[in-house]
Protein backbone atom coordinates (compact mmCIF):
# COMPACT_ATOMS: atom_id res chain seq x y z
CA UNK A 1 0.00 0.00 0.00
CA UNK A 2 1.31 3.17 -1.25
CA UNK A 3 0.05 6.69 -0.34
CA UNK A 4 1.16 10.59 -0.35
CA UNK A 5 1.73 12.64 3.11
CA UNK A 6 2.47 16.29 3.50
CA UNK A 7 5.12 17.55 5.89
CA UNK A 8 4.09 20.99 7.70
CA UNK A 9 6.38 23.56 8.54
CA UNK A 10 6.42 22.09 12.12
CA UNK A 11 7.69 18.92 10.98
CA UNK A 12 4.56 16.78 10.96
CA UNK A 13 2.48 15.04 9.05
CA UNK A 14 -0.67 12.67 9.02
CA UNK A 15 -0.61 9.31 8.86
CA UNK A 16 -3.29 8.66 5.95
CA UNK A 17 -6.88 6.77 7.11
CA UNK A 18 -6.14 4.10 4.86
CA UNK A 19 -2.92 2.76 6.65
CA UNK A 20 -4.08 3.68 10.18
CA UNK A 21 -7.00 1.29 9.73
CA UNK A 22 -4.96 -0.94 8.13
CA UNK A 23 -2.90 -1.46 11.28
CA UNK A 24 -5.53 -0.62 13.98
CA UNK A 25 -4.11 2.49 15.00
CA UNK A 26 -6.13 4.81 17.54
CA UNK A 27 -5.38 8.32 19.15
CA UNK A 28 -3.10 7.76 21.93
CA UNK A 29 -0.36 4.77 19.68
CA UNK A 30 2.83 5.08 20.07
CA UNK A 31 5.34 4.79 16.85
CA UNK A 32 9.18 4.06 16.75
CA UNK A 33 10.98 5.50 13.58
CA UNK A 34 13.84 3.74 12.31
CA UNK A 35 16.08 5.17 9.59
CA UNK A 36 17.85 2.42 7.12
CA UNK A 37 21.21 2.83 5.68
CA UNK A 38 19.49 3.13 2.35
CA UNK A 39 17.46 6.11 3.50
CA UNK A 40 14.27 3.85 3.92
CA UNK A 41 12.29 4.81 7.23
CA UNK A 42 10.34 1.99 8.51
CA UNK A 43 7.96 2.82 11.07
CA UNK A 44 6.75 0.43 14.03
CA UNK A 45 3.62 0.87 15.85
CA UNK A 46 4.19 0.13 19.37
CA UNK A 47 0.19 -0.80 20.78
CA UNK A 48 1.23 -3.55 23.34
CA UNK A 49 2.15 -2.86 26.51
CA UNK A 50 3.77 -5.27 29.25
CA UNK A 51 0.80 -6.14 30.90
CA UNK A 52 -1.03 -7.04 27.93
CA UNK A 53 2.52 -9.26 27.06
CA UNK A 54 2.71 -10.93 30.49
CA UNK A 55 1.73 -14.77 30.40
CA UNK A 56 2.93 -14.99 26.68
CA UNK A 57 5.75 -16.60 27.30
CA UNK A 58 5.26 -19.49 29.47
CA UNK A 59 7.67 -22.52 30.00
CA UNK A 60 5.92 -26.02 30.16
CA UNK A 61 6.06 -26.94 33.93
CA UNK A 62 6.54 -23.37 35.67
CA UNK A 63 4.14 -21.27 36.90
CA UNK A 64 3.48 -17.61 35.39
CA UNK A 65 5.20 -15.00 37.38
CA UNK A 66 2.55 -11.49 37.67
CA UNK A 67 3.95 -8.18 36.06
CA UNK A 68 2.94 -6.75 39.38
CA UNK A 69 5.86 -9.34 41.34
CA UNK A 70 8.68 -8.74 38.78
CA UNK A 71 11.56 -7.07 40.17
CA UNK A 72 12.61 -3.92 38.04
């Protein structure tokens, strides 16, 4: 999927409708921008966070550990 943005003079821009509802994205999403030596920018949308992560990795025979118990 291929589509035009505009950059404003305050250095943003909108991420077009098509593409946010492609990937789920609501008000509030986080992004991580990643520039490649080839001058590509690939963009990440970081929705998860830790508690919604906890319990996905589980080893056969041990008990999950709660986020609220992990040390930092």
């Amino acid at each position: 999927m291929t589509t035009d943005a505009t950059l404003t003079s305050k250095g943003q821009t909108t991420i077009p409708k098509e593409i946010r509802d492609s990937l789920r994205m609501k008000a509030g999403d986080r992004m991580t921008f990643t520039l490649m030596p080839d001058d590509t920018v690939v963009m990440r949308v970081k929705s998860k966070n830790i508690s919604e992560l906890a319990g996905t990795l589980h080893k056969k025979g041990r008990k999950p550990v709660p986020v609220e118990q992990l040390s930092r």
